[in-house]
C-alpha atoms as a PDB file:
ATOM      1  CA  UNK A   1       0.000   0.000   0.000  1.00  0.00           C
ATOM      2  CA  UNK A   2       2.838   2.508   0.911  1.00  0.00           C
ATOM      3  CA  UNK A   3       4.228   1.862  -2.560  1.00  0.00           C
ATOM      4  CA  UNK A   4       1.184   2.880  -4.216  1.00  0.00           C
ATOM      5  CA  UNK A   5       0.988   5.938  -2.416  1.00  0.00           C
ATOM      6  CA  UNK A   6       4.254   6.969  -3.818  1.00  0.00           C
ATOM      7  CA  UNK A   7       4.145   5.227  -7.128  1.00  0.00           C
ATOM      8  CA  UNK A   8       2.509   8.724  -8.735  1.00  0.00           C
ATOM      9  CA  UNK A   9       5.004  11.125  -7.432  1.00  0.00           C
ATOM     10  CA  UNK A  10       7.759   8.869  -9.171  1.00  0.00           C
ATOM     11  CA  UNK A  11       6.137   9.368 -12.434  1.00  0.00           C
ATOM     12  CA  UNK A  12       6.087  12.947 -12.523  1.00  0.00           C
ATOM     13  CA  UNK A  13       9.186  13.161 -10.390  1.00  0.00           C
ATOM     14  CA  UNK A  14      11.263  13.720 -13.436  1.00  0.00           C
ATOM     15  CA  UNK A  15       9.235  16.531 -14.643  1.00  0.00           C
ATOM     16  CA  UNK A  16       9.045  18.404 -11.293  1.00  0.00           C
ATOM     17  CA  UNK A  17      13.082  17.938 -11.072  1.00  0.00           C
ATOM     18  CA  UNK A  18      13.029  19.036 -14.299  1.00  0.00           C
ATOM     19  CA  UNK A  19      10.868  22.228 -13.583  1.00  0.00           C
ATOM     20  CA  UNK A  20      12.741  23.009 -10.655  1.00  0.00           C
ATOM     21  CA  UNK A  21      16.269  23.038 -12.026  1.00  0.00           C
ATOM     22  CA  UNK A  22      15.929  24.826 -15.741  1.00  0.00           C
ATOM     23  CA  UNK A  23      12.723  26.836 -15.401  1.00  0.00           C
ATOM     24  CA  UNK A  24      11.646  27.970 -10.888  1.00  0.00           C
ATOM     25  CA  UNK A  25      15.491  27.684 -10.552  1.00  0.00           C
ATOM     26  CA  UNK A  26      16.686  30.072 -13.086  1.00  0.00           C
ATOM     27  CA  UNK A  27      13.910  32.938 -12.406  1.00  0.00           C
ATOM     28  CA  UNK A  28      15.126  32.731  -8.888  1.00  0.00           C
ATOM     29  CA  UNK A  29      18.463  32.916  -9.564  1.00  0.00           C
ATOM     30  CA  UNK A  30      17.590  35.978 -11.710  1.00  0.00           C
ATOM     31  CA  UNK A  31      16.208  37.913  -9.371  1.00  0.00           C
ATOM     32  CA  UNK A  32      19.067  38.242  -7.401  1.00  0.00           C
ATOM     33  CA  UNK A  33      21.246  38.474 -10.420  1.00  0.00           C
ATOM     34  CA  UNK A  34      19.124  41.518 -10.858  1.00  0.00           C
ATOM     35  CA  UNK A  35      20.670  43.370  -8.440  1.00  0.00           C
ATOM     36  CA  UNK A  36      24.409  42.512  -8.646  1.00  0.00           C
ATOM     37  CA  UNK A  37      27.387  42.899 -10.931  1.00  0.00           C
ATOM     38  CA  UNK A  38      27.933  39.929 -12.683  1.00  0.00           C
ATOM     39  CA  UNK A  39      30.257  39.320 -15.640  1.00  0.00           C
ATOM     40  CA  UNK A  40      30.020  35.563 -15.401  1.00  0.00           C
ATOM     41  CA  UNK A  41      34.037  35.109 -14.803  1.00  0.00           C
ATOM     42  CA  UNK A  42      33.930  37.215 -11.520  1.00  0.00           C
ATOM     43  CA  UNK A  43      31.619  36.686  -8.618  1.00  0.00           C
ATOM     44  CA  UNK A  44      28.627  38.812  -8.422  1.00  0.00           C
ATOM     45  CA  UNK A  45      29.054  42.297  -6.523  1.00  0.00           C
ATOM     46  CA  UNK A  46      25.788  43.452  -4.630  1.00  0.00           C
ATOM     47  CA  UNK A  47      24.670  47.457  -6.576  1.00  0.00           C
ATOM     48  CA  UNK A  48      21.258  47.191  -4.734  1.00  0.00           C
ATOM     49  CA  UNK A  49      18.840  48.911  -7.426  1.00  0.00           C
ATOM     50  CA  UNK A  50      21.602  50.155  -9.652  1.00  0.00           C
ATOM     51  CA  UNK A  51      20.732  48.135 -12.369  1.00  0.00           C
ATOM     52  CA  UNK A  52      17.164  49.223 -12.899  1.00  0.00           C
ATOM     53  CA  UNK A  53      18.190  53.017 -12.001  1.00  0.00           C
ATOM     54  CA  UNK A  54      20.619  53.098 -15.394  1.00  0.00           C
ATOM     55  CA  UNK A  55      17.948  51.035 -17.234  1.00  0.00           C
ATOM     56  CA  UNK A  56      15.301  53.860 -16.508  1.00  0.00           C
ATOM     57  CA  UNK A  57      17.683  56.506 -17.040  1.00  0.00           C
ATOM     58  CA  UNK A  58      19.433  54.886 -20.082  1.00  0.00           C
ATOM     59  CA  UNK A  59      17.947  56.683 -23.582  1.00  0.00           C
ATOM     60  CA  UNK A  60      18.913  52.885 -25.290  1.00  0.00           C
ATOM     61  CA  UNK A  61      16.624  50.923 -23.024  1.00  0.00           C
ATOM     62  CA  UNK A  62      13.887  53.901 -23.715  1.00  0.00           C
ATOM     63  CA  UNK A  63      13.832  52.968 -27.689  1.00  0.00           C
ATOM     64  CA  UNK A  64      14.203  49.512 -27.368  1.00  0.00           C
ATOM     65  CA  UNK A  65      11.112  49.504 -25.406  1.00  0.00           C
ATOM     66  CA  UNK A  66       9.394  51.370 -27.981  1.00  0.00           C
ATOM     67  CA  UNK A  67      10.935  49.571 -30.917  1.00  0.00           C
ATOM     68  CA  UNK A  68       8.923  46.552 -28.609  1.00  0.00           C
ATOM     69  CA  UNK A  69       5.845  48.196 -28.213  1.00  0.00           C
ATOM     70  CA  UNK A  70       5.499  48.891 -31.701  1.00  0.00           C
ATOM     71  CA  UNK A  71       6.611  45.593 -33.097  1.00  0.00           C
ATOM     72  CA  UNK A  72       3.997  43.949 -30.665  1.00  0.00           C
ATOM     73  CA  UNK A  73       1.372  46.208 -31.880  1.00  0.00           C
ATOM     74  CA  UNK A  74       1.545  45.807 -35.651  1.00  0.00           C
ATOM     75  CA  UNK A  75       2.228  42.418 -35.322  1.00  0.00           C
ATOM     76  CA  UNK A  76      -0.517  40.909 -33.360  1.00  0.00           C
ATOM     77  CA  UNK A  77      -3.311  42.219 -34.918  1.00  0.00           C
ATOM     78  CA  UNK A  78      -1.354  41.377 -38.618  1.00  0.00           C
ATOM     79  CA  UNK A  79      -0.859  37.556 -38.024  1.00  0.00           C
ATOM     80  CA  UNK A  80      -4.338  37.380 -36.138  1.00  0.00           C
ATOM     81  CA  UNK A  81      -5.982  38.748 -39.083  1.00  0.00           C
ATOM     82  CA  UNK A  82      -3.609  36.824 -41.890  1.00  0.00           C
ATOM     83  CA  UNK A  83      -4.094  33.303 -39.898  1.00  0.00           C
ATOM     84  CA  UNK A  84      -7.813  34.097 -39.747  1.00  0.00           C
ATOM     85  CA  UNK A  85      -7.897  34.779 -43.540  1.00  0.00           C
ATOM     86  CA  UNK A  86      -5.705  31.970 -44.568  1.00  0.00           C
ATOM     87  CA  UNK A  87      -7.994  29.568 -42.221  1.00  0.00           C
ATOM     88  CA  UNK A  88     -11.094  30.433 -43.965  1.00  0.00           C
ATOM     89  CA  UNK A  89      -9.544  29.974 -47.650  1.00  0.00           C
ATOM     90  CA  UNK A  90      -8.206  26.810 -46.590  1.00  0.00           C
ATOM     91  CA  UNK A  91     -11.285  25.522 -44.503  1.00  0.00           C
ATOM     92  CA  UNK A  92     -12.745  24.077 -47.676  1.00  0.00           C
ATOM     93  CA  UNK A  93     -13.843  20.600 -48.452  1.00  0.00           C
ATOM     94  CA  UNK A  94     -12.100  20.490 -51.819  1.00  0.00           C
ATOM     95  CA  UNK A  95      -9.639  18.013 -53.492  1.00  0.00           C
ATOM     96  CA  UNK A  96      -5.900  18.317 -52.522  1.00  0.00           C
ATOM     97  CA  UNK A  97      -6.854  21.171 -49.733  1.00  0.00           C
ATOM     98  CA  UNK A  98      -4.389  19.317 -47.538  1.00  0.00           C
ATOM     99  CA  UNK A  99      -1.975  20.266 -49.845  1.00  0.00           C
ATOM    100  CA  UNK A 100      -2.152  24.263 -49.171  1.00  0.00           C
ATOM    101  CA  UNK A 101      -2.553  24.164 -45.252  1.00  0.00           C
ATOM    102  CA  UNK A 102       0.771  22.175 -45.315  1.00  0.00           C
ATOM    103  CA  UNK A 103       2.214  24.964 -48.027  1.00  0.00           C
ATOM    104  CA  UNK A 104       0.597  27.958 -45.314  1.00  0.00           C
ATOM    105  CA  UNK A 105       1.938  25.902 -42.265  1.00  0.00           C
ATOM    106  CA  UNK A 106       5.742  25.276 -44.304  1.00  0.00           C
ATOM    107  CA  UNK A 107       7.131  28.806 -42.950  1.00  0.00           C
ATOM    108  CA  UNK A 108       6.341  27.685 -39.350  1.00  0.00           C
ATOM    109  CA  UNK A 109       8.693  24.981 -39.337  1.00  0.00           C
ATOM    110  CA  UNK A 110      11.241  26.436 -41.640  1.00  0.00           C
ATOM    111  CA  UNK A 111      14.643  27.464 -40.204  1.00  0.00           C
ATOM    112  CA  UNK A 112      14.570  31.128 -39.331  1.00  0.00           C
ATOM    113  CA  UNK A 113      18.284  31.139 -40.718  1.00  0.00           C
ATOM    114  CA  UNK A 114      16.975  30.489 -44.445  1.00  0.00           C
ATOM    115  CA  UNK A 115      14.000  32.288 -43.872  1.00  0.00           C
ATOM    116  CA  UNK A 116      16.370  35.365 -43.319  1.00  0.00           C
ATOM    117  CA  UNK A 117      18.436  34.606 -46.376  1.00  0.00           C
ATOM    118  CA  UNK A 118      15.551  34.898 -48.828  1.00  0.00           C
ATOM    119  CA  UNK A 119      13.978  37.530 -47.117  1.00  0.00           C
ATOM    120  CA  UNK A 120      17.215  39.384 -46.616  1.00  0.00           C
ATOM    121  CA  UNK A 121      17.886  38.988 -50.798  1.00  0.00           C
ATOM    122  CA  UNK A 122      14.322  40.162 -51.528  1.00  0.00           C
ATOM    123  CA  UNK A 123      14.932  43.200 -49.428  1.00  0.00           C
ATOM    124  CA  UNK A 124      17.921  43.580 -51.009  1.00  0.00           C
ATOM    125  CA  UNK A 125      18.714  47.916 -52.219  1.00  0.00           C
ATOM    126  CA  UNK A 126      20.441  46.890 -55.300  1.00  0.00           C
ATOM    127  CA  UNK A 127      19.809  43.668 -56.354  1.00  0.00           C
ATOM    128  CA  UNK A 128      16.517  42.592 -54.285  1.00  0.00           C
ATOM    129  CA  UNK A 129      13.354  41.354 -56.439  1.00  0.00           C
ATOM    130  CA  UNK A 130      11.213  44.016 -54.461  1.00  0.00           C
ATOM    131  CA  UNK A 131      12.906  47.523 -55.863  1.00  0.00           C
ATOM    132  CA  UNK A 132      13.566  45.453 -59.075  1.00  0.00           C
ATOM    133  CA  UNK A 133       9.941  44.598 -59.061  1.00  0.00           C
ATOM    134  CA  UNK A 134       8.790  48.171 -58.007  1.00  0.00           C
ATOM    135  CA  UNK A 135      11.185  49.850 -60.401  1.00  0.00           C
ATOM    136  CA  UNK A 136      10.137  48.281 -63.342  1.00  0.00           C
ATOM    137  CA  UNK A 137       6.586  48.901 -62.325  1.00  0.00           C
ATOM    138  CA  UNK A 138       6.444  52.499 -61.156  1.00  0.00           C
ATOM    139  CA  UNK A 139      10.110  53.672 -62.137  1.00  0.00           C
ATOM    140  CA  UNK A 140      10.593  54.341 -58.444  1.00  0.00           C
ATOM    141  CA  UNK A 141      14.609  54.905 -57.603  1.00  0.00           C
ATOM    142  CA  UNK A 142      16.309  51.685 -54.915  1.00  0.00           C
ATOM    143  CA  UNK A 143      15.166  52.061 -51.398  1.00  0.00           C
ATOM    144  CA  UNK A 144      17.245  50.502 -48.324  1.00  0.00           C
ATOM    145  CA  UNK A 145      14.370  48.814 -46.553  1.00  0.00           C
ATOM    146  CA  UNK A 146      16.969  47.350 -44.749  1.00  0.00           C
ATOM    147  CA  UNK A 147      18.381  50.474 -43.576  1.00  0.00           C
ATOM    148  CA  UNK A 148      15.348  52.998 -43.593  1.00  0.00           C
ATOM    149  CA  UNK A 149      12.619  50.555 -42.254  1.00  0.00           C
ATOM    150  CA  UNK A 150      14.215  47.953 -40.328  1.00  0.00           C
ATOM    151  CA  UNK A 151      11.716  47.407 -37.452  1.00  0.00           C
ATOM    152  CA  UNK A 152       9.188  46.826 -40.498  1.00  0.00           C
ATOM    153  CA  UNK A 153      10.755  44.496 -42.244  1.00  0.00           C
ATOM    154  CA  UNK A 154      10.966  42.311 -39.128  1.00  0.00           C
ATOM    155  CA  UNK A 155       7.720  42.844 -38.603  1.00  0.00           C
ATOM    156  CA  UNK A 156       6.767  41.748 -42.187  1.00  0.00           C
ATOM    157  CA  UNK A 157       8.906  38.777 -42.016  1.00  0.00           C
ATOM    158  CA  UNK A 158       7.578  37.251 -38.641  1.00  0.00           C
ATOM    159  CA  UNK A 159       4.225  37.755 -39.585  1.00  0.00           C
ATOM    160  CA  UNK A 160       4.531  36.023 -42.692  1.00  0.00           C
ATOM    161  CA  UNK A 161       6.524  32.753 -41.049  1.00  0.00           C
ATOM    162  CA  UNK A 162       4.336  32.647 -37.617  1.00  0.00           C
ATOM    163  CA  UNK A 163       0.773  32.697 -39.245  1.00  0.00           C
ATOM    164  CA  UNK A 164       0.549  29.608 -40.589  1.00  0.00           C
ATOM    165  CA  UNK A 165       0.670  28.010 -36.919  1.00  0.00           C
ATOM    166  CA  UNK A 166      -2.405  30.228 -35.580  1.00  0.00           C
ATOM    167  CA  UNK A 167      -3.813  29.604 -39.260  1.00  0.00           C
ATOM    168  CA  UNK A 168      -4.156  25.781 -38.048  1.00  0.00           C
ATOM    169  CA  UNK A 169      -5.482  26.830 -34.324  1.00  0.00           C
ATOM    170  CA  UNK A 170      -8.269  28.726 -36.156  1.00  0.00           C
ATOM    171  CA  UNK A 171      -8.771  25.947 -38.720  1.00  0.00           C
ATOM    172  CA  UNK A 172      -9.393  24.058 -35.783  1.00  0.00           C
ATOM    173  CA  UNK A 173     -11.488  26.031 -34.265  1.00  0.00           C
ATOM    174  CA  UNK A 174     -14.188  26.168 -37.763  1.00  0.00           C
ATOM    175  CA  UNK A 175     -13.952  22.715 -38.071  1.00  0.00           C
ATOM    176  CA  UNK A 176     -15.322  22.299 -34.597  1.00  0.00           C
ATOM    177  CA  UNK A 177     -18.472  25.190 -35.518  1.00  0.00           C
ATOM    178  CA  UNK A 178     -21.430  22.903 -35.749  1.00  0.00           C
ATOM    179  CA  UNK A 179     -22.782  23.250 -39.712  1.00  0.00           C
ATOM    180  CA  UNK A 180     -26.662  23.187 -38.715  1.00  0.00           C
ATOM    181  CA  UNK A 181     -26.333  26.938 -37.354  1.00  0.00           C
ATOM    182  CA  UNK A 182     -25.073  28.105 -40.999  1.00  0.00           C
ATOM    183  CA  UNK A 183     -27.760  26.227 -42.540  1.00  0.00           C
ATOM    184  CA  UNK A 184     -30.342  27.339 -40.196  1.00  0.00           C
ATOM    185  CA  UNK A 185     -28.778  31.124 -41.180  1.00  0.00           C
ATOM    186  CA  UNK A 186     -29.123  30.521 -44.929  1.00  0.00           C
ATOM    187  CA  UNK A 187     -32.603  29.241 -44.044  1.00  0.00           C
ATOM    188  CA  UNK A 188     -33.403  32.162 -42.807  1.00  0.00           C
ATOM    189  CA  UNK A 189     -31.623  34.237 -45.469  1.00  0.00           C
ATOM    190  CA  UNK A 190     -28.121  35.204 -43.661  1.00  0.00           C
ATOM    191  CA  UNK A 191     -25.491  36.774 -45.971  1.00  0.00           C
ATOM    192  CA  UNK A 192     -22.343  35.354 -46.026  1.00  0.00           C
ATOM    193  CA  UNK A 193     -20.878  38.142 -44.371  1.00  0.00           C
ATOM    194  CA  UNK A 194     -23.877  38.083 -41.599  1.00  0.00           C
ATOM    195  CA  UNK A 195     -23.455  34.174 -41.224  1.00  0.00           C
ATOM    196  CA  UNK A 196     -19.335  35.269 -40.422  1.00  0.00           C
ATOM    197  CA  UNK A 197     -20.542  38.237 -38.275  1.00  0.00           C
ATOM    198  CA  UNK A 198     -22.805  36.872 -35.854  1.00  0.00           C
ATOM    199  CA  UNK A 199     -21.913  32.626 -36.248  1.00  0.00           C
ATOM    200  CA  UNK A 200     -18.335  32.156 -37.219  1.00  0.00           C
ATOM    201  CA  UNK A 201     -16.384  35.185 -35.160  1.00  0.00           C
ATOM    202  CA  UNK A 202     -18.313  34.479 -31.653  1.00  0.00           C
ATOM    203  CA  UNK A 203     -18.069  31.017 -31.452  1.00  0.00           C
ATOM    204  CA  UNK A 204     -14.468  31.799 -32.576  1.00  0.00           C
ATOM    205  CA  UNK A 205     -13.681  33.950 -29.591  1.00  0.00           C
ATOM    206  CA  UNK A 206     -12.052  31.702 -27.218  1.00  0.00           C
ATOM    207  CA  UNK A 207      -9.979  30.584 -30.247  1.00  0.00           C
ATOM    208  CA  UNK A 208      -8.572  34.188 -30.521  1.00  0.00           C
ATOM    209  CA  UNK A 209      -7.971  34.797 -27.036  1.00  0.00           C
ATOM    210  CA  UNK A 210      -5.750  32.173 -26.839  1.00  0.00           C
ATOM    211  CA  UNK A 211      -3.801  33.207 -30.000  1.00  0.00           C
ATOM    212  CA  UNK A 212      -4.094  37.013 -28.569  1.00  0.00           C
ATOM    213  CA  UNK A 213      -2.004  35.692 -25.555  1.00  0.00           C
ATOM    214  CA  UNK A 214      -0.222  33.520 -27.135  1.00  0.00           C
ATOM    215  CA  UNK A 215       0.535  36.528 -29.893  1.00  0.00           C
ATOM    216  CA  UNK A 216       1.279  38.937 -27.238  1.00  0.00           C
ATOM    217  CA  UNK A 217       3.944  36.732 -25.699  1.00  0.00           C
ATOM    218  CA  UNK A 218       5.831  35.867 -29.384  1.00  0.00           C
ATOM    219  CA  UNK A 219       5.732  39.770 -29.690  1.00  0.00           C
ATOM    220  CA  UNK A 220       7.651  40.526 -26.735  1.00  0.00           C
ATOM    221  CA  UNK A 221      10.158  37.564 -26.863  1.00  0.00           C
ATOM    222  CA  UNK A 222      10.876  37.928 -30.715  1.00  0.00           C
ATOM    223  CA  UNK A 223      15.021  37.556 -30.955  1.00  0.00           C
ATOM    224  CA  UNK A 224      15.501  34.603 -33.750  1.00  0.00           C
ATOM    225  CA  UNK A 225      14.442  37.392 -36.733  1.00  0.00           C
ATOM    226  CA  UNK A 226      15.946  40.465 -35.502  1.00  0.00           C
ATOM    227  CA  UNK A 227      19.695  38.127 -35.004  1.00  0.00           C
ATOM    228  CA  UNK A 228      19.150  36.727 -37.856  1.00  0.00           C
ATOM    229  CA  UNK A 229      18.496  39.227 -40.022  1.00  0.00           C
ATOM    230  CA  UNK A 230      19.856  42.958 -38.784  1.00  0.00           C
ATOM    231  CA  UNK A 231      21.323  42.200 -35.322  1.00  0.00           C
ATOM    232  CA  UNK A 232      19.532  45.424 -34.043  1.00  0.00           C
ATOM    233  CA  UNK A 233      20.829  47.773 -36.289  1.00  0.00           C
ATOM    234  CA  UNK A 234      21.118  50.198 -37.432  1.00  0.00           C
ATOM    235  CA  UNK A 235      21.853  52.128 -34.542  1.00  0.00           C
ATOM    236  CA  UNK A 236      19.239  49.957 -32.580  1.00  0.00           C
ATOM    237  CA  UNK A 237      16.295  50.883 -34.684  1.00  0.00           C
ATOM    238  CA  UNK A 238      15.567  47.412 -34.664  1.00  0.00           C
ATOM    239  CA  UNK A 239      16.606  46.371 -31.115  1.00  0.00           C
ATOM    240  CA  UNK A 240      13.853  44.539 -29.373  1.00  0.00           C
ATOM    241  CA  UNK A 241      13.753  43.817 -25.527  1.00  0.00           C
ATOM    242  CA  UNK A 242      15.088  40.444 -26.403  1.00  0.00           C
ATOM    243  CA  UNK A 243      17.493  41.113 -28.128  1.00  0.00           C
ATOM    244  CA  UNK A 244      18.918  43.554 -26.351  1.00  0.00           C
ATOM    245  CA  UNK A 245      18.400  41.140 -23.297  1.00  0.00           C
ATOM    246  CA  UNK A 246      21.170  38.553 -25.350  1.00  0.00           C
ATOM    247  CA  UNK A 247      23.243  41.308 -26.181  1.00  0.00           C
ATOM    248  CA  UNK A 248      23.805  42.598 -22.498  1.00  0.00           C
ATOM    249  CA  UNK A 249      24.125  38.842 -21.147  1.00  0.00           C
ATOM    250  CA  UNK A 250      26.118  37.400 -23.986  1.00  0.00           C
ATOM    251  CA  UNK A 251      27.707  39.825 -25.741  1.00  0.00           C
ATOM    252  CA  UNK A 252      28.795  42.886 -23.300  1.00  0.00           C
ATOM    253  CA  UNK A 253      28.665  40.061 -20.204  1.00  0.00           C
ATOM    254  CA  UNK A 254      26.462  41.992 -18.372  1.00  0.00           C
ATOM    255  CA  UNK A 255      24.157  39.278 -16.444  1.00  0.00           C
ATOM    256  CA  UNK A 256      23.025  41.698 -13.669  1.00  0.00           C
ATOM    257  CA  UNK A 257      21.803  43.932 -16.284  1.00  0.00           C
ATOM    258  CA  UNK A 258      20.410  41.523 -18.537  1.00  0.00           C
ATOM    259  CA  UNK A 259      18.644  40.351 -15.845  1.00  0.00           C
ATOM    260  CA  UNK A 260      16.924  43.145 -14.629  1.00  0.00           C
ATOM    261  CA  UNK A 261      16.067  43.825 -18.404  1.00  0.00           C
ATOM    262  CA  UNK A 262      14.304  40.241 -18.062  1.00  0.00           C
ATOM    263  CA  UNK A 263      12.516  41.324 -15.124  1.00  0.00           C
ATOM    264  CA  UNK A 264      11.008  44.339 -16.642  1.00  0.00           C
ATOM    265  CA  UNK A 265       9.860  42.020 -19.641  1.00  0.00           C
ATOM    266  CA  UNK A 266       8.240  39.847 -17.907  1.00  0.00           C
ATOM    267  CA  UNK A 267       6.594  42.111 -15.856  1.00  0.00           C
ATOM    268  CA  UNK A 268       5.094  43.619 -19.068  1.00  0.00           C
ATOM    269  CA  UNK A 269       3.807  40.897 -20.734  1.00  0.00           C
ATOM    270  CA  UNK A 270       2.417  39.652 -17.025  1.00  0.00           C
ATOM    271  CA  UNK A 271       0.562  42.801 -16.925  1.00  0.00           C
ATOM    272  CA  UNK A 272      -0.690  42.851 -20.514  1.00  0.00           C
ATOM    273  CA  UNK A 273      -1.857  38.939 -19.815  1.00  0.00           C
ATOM    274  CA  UNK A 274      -3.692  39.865 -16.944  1.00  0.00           C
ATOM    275  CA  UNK A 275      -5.523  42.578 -18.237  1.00  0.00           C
ATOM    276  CA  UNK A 276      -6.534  40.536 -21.042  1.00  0.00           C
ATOM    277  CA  UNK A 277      -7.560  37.545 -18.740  1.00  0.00           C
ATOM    278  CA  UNK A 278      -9.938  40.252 -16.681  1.00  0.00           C
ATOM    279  CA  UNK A 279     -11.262  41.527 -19.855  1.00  0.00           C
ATOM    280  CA  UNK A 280     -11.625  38.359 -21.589  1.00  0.00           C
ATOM    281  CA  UNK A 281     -15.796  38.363 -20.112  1.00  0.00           C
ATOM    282  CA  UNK A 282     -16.866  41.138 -21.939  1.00  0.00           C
ATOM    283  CA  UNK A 283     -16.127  39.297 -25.533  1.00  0.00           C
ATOM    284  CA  UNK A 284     -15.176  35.871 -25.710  1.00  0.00           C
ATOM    285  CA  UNK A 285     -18.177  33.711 -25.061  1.00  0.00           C
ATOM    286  CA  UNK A 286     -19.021  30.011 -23.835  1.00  0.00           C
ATOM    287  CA  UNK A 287     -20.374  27.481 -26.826  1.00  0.00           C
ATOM    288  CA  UNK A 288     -23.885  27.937 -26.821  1.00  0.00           C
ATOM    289  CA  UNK A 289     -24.804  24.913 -29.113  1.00  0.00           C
END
């Protein structure tokens, strides 16, 4: 009998070790890092609140918190409304469909390292297909994207490799919208548009809260794109929190700093999560069918 008690807690033992060491450990162990001097080959010095006084005070952490802020707002609402597009083109009971959510999905799973390379060549200033393609069209003289709209091009780019993963959370989500209330619409004369209005979005809702969260969070802890493709340049016009997390850790050895960057992150996004968990009643509703 006493082995039976403790026969559960050995099965999940390895996961709660797990948890412990790599994930509760490490937040811990940034906290205090936080407020120290750490340059990994030295042992930490105690500053107190130094850290987060030059973060506040530092003009660099100011813009990267805006380059953030503005990456996370063009980009959720983009890829929420792309994914929620592509869903409903591919949602179709037609021959080979399969075939084009796997070609939606295929920039999802493909390395972020090519990704950049192709993306990096069609944002090219002199020999990218984009000016190519515009200056043959309109005439218009080789712009730098690159160079003049950094933060956008990132933007662009991670909205067009995440969206095919919320694409399948929303095809999902149709597939499991009962078919008798559109018929019962059409029945009683329902426009397309009025059958998506007042059937499709509402009983989609709890569907996009979870990819508004989930969103949210991929906003604020983008890094792959921006190393990949500018490394926060030029002159950190395309530095997100992230980022400039990995540079102060791993680059300029600053752990204590990083870490109190980390902090401030996670604060944010805890505080944007919340507020959307508390306002989550007054829109997303329970299946009513």
């Amino acid at each position: 009998m006493r082995y039976k008690k403790i026969t559960p807690y050995l099965f999940i033992a390895p996961m709660l070790i797990g948890l412990i060491l790599f994930r509760l450990g490490p937040i811990v162990a940034a906290l205090f890092i936080s407020f120290t001097k750490w340059n990994i080959r030295t042992p930490p010095e105690y500053l107190g609140l130094a850290n987060y006084t030059e973060m506040f005070a530092s003009e660099t952490f100011w813009l990267v918190l805006k380059n953030t802020l503005v990456f996370a707002v063009a980009y959720v609402p983009g890829v929420m409304i792309l994914a929620l597009i592509m869903a409903l083109l591919v949602n179709q009971k037609l021959r080979g469909i399969g075939f084009y959510r796997a070609l939606f999905f295929m920039p999802y799973i493909t390395s972020m390292v090519a990704v950049a390379m192709v993306w990096n060549w069609i944002f090219s200033t002199r020999f990218g297909i984009l000016n190519n393609t515009l200056r043959s069209l309109f005439g218009t003289s080789n712009t730098a994207w690159l160079n003049d709209y950094p933060l956008w091009v990132l933007i662009i780019v991670t909205i067009w490799k995440t969206s095919g993963f919320q694409m399948m959370i929303y095809v999902a989500g149709l597939q499991g919208i009962p078919g008798y209330l559109y018929e019962a619409a059409r029945i009683d004369g329902a426009t397309r548009w009025q059958q998506f209005r007042y059937i499709t979005l509402p009983l989609l809702s709890p569907i996009t809260f979870f990819i508004l969260i989930f969103s949210i969070i991929a906003a604020f802890r983008t890094f792959e794109v921006t190393f990949a493709m500018t490394g926060g340049g030029p002159l950190n016009r395309s530095t997100t929190l992230a980022y400039y997390i990995y540079q102060n850790a791993f680059v300029f050895n600053r752990m204590g700093f990083a870490s109190s960057l980390a902090y401030v992150l996670m604060f944010i996004v805890g505080v944007i999560t919340v507020l959307n968990f508390y306002g989550r009643r007054r829109w997303v509703i329970k299946d009513t069918y």
